[in-house]
N, C-alpha and C. Protein backbone atom coordinates (compact mmCIF):
# COMPACT_ATOMS: atom_id res chain seq x y z
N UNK A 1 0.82 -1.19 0.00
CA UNK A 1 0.00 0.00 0.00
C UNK A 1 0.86 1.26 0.00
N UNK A 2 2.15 1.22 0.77
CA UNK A 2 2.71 2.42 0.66
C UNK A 2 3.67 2.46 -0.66
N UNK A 3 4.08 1.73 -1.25
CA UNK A 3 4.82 1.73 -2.46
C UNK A 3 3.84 2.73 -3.47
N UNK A 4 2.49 2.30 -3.15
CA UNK A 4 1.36 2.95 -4.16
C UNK A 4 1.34 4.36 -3.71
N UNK A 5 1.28 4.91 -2.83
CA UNK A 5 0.81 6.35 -2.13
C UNK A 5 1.98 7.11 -2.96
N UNK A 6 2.95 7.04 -3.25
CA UNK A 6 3.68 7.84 -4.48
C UNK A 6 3.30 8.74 -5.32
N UNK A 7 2.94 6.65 -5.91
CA UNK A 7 3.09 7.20 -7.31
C UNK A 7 1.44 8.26 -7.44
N UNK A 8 0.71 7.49 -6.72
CA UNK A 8 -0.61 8.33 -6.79
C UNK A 8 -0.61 10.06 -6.48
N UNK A 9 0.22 10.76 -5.41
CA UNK A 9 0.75 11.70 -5.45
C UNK A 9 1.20 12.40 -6.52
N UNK A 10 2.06 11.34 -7.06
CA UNK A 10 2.82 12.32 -8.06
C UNK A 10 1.90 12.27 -9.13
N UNK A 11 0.83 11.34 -9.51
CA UNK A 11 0.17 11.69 -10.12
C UNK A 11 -1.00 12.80 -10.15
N UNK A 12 -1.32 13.43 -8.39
CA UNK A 12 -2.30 14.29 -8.32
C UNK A 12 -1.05 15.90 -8.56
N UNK A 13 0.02 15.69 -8.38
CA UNK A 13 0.81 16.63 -8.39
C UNK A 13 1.59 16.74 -9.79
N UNK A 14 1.26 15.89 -10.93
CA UNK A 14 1.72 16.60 -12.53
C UNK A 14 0.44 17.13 -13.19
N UNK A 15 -0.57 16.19 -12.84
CA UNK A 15 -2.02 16.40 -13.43
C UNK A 15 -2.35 17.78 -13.95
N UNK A 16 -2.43 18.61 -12.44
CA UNK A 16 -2.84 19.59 -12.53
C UNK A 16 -1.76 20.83 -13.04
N UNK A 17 -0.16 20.07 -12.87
CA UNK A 17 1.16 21.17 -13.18
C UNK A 17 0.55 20.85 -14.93
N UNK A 18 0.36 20.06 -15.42
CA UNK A 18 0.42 19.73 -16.74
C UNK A 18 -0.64 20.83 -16.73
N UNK A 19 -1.97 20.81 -16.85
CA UNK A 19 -3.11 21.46 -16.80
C UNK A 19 -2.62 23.14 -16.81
N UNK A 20 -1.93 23.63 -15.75
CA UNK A 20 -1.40 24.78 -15.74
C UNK A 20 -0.57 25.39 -16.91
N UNK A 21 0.38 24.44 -17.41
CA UNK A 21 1.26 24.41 -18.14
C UNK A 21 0.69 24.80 -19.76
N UNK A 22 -0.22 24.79 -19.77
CA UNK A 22 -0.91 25.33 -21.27
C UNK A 22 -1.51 26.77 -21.02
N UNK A 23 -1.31 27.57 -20.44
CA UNK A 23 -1.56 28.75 -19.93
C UNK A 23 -0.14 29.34 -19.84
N UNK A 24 0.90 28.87 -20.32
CA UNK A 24 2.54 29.45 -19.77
C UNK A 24 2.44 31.07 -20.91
N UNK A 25 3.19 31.84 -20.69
CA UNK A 25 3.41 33.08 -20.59
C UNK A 25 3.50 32.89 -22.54
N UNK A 26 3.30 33.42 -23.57
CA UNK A 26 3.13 33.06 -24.84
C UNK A 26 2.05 32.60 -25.61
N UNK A 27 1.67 31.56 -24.95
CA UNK A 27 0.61 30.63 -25.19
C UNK A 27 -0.88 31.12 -25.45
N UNK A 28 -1.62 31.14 -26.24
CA UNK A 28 -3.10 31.42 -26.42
C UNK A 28 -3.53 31.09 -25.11
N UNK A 29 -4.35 32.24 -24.70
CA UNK A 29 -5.66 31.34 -23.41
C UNK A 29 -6.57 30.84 -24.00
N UNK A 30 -6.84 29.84 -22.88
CA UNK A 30 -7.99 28.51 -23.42
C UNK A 30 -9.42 29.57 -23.25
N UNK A 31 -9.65 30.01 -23.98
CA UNK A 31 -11.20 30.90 -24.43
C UNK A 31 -11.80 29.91 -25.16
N UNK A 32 -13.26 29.54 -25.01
CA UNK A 32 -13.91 28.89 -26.00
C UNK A 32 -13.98 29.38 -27.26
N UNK A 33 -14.32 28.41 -28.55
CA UNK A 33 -14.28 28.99 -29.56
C UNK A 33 -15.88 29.52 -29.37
N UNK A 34 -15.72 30.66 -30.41
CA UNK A 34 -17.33 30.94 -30.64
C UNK A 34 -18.43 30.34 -31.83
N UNK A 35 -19.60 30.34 -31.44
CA UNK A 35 -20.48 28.98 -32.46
C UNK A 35 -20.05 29.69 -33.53
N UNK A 36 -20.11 28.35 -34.41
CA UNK A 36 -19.66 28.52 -36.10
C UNK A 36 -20.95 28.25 -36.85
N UNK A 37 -21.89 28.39 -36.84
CA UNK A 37 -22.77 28.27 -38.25
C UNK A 37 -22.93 27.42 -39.25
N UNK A 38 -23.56 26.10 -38.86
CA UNK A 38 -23.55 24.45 -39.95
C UNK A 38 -24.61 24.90 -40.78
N UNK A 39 -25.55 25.76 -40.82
CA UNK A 39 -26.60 25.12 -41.56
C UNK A 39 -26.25 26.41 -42.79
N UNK A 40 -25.96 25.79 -43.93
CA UNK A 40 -25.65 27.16 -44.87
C UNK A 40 -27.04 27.92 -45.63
N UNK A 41 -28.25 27.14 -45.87
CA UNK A 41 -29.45 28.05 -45.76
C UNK A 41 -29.48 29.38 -44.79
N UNK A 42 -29.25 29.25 -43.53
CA UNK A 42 -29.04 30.18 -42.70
C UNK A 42 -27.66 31.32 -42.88
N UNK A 43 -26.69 30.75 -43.03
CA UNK A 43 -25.71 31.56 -43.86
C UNK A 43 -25.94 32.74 -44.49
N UNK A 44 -26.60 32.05 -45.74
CA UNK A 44 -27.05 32.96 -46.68
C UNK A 44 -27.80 33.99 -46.83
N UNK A 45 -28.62 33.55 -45.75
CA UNK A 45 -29.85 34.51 -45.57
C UNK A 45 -29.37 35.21 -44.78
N UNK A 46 -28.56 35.14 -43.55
CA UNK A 46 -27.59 36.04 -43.13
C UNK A 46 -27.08 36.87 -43.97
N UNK A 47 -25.96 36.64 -44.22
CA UNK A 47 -24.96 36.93 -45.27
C UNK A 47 -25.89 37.97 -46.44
N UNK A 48 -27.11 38.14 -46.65
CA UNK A 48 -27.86 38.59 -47.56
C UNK A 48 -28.47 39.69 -47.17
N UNK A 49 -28.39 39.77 -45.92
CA UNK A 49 -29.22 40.84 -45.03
C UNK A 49 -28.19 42.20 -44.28
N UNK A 50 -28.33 42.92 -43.48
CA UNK A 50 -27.43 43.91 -42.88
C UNK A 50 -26.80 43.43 -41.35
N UNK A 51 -27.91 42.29 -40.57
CA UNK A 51 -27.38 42.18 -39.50
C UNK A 51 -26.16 41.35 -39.31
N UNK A 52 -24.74 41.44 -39.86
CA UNK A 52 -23.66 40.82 -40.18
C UNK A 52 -22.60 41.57 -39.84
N UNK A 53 -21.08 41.18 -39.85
CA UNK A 53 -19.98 42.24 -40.42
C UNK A 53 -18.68 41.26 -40.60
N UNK A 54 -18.39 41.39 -41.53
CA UNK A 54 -17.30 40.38 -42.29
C UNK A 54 -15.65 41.16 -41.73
N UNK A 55 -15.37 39.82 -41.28
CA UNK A 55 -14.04 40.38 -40.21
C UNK A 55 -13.34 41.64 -40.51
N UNK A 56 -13.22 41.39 -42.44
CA UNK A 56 -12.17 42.45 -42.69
C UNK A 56 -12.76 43.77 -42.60
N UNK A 57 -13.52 44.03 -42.08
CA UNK A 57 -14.57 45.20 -41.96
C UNK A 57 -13.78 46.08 -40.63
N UNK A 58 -13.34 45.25 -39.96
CA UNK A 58 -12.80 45.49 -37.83
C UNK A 58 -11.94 45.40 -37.94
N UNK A 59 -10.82 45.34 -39.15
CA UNK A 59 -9.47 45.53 -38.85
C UNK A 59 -8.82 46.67 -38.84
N UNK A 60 -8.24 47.31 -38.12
CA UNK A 60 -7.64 48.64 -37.65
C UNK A 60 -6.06 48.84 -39.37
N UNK A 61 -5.52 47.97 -39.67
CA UNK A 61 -4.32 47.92 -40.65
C UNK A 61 -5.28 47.91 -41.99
N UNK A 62 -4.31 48.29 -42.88
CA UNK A 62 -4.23 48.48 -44.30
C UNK A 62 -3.07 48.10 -45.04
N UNK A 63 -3.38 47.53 -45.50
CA UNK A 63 -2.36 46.90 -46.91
C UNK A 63 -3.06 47.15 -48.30
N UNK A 64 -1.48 47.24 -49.21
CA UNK A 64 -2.29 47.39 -50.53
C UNK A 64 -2.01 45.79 -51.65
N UNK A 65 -2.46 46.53 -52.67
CA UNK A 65 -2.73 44.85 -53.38
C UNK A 65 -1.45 44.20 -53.43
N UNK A 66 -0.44 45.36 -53.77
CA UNK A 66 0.57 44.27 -53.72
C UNK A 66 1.36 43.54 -52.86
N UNK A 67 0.86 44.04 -51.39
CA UNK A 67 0.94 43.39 -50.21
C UNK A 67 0.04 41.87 -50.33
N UNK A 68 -0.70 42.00 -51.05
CA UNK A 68 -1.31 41.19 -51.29
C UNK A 68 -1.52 39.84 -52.35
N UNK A 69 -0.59 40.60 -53.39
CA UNK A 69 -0.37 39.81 -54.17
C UNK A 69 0.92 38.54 -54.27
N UNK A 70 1.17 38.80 -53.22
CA UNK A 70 2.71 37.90 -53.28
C UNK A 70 2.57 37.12 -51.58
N UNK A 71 3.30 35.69 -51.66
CA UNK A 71 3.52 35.05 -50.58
C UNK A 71 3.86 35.57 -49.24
N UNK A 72 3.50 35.09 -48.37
CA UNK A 72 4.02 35.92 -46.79
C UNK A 72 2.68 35.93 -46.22
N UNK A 73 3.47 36.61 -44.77
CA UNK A 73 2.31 36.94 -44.02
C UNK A 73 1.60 38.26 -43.83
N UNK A 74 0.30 38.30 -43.29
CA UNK A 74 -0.08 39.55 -43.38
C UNK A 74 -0.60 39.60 -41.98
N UNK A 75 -0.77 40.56 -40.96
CA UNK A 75 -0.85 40.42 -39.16
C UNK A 75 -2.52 41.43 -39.15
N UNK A 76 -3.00 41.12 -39.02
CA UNK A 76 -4.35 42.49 -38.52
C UNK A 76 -4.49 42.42 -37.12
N UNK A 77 -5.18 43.74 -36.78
CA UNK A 77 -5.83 43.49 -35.43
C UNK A 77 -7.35 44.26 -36.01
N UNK A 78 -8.26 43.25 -34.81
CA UNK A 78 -9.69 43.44 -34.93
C UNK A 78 -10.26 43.42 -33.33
N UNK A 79 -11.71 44.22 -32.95
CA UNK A 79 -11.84 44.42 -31.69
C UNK A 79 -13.38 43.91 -31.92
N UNK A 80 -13.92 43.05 -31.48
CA UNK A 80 -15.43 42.44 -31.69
C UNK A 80 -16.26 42.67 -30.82
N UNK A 81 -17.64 42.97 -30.84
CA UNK A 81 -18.55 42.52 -29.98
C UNK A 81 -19.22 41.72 -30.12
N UNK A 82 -20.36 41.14 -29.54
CA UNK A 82 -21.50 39.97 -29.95
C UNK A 82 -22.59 41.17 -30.15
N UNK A 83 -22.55 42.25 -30.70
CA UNK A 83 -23.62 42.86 -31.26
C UNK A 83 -24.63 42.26 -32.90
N UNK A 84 -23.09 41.64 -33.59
CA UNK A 84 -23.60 41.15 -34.81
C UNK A 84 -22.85 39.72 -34.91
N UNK A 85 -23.15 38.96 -35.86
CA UNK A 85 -22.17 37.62 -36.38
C UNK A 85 -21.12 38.45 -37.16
N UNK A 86 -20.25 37.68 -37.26
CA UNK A 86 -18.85 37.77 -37.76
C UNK A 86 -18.84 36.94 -38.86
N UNK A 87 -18.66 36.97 -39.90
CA UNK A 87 -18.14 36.58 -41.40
C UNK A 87 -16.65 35.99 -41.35
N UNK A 88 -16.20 35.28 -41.18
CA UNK A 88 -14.27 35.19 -41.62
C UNK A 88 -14.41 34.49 -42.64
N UNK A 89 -14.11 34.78 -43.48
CA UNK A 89 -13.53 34.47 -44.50
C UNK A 89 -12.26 34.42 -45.68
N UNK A 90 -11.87 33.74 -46.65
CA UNK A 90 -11.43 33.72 -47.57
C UNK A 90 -11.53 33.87 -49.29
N UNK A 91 -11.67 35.13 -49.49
CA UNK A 91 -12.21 34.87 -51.16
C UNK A 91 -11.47 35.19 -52.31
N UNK A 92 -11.58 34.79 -53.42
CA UNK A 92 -10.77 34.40 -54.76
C UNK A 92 -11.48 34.70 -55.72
N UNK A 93 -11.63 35.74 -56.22
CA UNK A 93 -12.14 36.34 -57.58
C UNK A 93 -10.79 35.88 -58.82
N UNK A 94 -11.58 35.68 -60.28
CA UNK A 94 -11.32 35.45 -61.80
C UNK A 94 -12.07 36.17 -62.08
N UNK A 95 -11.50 36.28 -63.48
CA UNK A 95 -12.30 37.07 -64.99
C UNK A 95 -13.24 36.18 -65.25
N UNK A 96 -13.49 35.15 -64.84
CA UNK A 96 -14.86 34.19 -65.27
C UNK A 96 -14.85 33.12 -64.21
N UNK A 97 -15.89 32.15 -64.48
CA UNK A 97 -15.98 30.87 -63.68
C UNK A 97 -15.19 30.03 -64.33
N UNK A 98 -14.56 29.54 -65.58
CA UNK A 98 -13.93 28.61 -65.69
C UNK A 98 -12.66 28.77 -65.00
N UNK A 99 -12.43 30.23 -65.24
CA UNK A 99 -10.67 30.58 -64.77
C UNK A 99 -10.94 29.97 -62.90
N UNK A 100 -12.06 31.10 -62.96
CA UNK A 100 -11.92 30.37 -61.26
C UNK A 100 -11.78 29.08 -60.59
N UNK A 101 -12.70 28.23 -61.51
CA UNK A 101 -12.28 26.78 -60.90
C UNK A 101 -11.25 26.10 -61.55
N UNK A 102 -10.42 26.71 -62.38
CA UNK A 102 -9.61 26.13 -62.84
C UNK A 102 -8.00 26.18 -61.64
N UNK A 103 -8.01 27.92 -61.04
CA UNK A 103 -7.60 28.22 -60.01
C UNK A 103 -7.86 27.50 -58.66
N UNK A 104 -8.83 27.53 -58.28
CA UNK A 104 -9.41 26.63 -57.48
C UNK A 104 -8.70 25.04 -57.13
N UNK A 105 -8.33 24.46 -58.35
CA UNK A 105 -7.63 23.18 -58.50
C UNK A 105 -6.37 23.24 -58.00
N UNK A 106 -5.99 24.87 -57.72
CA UNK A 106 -4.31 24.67 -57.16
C UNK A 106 -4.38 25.80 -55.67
N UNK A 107 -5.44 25.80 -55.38
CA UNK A 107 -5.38 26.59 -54.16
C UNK A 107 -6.06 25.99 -53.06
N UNK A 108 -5.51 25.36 -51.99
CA UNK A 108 -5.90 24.83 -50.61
C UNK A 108 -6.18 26.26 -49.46
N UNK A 109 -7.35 26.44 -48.87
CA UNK A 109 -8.06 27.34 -47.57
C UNK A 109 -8.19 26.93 -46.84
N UNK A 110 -7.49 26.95 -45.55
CA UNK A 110 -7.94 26.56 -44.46
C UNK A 110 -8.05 27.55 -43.12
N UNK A 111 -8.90 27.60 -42.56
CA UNK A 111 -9.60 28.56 -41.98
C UNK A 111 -9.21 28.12 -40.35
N UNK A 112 -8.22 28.58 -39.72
CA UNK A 112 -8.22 28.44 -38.34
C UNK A 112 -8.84 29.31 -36.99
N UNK A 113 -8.82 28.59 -35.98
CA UNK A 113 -9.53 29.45 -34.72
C UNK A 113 -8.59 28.99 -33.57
N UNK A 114 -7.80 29.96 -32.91
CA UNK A 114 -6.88 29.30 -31.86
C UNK A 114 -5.98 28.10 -32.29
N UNK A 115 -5.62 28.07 -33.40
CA UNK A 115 -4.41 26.76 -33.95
C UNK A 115 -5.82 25.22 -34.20
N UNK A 116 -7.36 26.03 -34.14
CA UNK A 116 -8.06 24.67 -34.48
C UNK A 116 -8.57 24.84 -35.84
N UNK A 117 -8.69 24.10 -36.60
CA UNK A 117 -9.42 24.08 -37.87
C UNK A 117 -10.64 24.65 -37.86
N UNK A 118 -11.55 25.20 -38.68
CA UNK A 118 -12.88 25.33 -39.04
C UNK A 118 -13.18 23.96 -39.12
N UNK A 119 -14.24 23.25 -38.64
CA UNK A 119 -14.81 21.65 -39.28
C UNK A 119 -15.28 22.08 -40.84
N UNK A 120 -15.02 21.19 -41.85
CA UNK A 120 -15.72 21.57 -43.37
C UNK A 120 -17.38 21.81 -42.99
N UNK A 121 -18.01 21.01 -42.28
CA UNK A 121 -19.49 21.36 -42.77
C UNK A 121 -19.87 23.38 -41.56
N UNK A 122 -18.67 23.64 -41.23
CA UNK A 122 -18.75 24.97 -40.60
C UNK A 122 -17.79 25.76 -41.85
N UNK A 123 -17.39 25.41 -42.59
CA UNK A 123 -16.52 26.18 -44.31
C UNK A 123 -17.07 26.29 -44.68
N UNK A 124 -17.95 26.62 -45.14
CA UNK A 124 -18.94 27.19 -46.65
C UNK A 124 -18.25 27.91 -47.58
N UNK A 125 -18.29 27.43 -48.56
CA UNK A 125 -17.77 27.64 -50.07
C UNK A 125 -19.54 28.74 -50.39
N UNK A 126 -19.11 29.67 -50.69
CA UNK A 126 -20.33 30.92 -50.92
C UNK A 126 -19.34 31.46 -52.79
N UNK A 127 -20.33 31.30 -54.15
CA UNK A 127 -19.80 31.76 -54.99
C UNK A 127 -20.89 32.84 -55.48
N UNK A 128 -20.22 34.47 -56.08
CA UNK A 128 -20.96 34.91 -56.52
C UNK A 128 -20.47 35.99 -57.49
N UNK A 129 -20.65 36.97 -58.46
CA UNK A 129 -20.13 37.41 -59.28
C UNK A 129 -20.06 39.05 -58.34
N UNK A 130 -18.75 39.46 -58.78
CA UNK A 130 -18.67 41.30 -58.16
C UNK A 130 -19.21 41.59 -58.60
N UNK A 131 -19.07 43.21 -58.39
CA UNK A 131 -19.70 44.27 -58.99
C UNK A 131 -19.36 44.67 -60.65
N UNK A 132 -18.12 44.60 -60.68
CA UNK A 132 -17.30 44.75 -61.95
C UNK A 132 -17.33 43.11 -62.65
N UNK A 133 -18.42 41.81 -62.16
CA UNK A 133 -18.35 40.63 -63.23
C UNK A 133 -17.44 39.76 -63.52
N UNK A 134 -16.66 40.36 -62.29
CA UNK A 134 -15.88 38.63 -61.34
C UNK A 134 -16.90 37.58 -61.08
N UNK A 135 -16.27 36.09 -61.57
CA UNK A 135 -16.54 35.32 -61.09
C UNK A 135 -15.89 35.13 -59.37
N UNK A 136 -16.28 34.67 -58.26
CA UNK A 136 -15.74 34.96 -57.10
C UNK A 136 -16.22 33.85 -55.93
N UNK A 137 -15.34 33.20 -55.29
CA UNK A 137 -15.19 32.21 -54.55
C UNK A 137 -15.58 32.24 -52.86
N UNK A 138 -15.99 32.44 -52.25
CA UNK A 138 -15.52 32.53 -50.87
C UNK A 138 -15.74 31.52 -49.75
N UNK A 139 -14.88 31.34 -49.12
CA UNK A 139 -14.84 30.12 -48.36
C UNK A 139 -14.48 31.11 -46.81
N UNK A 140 -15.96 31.23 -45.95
CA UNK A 140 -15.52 31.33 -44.96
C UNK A 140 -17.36 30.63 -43.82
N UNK A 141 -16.76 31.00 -42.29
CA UNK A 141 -17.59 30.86 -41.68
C UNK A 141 -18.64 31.69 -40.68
N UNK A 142 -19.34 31.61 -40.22
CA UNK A 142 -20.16 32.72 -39.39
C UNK A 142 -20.33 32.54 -38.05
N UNK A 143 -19.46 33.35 -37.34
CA UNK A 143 -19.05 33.14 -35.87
C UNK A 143 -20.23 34.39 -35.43
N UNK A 144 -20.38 33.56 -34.31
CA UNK A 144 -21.66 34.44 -33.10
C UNK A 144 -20.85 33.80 -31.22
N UNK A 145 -21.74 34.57 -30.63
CA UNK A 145 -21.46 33.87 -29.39
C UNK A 145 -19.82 33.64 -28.71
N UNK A 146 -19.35 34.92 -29.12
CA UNK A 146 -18.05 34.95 -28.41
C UNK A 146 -17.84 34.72 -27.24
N UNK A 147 -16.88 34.12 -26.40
CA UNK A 147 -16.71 34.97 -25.06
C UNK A 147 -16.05 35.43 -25.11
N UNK A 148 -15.75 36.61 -24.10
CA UNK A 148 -14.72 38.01 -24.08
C UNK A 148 -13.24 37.47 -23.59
N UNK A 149 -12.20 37.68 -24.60
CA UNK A 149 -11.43 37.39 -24.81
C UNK A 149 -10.24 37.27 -26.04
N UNK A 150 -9.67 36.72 -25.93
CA UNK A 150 -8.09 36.95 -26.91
C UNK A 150 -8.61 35.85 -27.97
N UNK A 151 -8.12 36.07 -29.15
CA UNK A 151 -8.21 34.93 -29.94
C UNK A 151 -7.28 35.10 -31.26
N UNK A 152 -6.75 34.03 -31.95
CA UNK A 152 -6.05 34.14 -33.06
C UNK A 152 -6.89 33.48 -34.20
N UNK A 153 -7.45 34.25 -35.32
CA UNK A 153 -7.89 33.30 -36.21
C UNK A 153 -6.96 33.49 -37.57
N UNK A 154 -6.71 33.17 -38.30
CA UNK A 154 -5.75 32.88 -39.35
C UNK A 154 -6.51 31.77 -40.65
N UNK A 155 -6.05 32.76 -41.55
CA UNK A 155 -6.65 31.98 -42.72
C UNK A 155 -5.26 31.72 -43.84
N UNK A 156 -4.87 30.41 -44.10
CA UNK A 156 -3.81 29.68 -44.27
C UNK A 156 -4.21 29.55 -45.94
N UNK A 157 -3.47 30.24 -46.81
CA UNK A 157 -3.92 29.58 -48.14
C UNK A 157 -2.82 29.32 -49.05
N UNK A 158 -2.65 27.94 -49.75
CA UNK A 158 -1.52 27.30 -50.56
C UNK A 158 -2.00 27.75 -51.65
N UNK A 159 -1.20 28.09 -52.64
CA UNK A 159 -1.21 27.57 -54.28
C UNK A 159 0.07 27.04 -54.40
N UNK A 160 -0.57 26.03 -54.96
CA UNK A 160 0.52 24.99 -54.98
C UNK A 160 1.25 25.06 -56.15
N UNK A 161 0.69 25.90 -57.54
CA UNK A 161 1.60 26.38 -58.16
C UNK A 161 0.89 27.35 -58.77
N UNK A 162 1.96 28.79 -59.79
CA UNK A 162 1.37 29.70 -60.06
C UNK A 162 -0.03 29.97 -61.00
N UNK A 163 -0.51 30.82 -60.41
CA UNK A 163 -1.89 30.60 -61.39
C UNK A 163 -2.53 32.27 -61.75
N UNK A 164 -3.29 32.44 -62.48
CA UNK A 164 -3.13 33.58 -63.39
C UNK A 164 -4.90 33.71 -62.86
N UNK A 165 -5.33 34.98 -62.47
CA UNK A 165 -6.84 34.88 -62.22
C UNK A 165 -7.38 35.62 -63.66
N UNK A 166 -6.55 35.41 -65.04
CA UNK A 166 -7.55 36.10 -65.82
C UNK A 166 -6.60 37.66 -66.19
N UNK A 167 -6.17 38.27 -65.13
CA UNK A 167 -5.62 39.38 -65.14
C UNK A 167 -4.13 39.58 -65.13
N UNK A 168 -3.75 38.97 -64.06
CA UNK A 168 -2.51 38.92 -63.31
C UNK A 168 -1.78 37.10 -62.79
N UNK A 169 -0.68 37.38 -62.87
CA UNK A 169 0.08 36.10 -62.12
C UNK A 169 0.00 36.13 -60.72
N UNK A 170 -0.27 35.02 -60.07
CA UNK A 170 0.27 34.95 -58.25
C UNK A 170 0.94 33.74 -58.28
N UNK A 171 2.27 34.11 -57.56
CA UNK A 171 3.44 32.93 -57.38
C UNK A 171 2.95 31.62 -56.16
N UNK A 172 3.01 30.86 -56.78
CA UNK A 172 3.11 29.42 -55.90
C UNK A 172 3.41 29.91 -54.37
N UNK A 173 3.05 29.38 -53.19
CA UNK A 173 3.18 30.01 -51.86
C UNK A 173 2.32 29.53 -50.87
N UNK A 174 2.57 30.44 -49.86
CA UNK A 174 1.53 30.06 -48.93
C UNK A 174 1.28 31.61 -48.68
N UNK A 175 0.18 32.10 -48.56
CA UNK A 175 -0.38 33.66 -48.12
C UNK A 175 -1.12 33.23 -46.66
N UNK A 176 -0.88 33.85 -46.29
CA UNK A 176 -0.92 33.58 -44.69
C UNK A 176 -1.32 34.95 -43.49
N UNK A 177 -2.80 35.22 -43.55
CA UNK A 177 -3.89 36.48 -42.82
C UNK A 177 -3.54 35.83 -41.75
N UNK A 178 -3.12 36.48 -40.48
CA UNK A 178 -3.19 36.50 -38.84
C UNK A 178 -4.20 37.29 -38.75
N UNK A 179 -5.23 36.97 -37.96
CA UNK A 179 -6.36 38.25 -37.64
C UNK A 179 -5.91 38.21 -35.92
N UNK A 180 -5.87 39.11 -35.05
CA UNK A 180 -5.53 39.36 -33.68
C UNK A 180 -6.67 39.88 -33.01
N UNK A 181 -7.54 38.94 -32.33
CA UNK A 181 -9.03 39.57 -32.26
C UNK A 181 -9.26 39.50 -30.87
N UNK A 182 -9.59 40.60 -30.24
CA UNK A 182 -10.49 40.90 -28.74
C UNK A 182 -11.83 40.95 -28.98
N UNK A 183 -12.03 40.37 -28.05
CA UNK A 183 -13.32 40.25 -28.17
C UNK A 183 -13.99 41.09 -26.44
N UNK A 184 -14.92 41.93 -26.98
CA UNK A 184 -15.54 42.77 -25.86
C UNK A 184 -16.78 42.36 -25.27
N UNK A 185 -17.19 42.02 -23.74
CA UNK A 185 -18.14 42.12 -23.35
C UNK A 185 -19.09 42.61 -23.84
């Protein structure tokens, strides 16, 4: 019995050091994520209406296209409330729909929250033509129900090799949005 009283110790005494230990000075705090939006009927009809605001709307920085047009990272900061849903997204305009899905075939989106994935049936692929008669892609999700707090969301996108939207070249890469988001009571 006493050989056991140890190890059981040391097990009530890493448990909780481990537990602590994801909170170390660097580290994201464990904030819940906020609900993501499965049903894409609802999306849309969102997304169609005014009560919304699409992240890049709350970002305090500015970049120009050609910040944009080339590999690397790009850092924002954004300050949220739960007054409206949140939009994050990713989108990819062509001179038409073939160019676009032809693009499409060499570009991977992946949509993170705190280093976690978006689940796909919370990705919605949303396509629709601009103003100027882009064909246009967007792959994002609709966050509500924050809690107040720090969060990193990041939208991760490969082309795996160069591809031309119709207009212009973009080099093979990874483009890589940090969004830096508080979220307010």
């Amino acid at each position: 019995m006493r050989a056991q009283l140890p190890r059981w110790c040391a097990f009530l005494f890493f448990v909780p050091l481990l537990a602590i230990s994801c909170r170390l000075p660097g580290m994201l705090p464990l904030t819940p994520l906020p609900d993501m939006e499965r049903d894409l009927d609802f999306v849309l009809e969102t997304l169609n209406g005014d009560d919304w605001l699409p992240l890049a709307a709350l970002v305090e920085e500015r970049y120009t296209e050609e910040d944009y047009a080339e590999p690397g990272t790009l850092t924002f900061t954004a300050t949220i409330t739960n007054e409206k849903p949140v939009f994050f997204s990713y989108g990819w305009c062509a001179a038409d729909e073939q160019t676009l899905m032809q693009n499409f075939e060499h570009i991977t989106v992946r949509l993170l929250i705190n280093d976690d994935e978006v689940p796909g049936d919370a990705a919605h692929g949303i396509t629709y033509s601009s103003p100027d008669g882009w064909a246009c892609l967007e792959v994002g999700t609709l966050l509500s129900d924050w809690s107040a707090g720090e969060y990193e969301l990041k939208t991760a996108v490969t082309f795996d090799e160069q591809i031309n939207d119709g207009r212009d070249d973009f080099d093979a890469g990874e483009y890589i949005y940090i969004y830096d988001v508080n979220v307010e009571e």
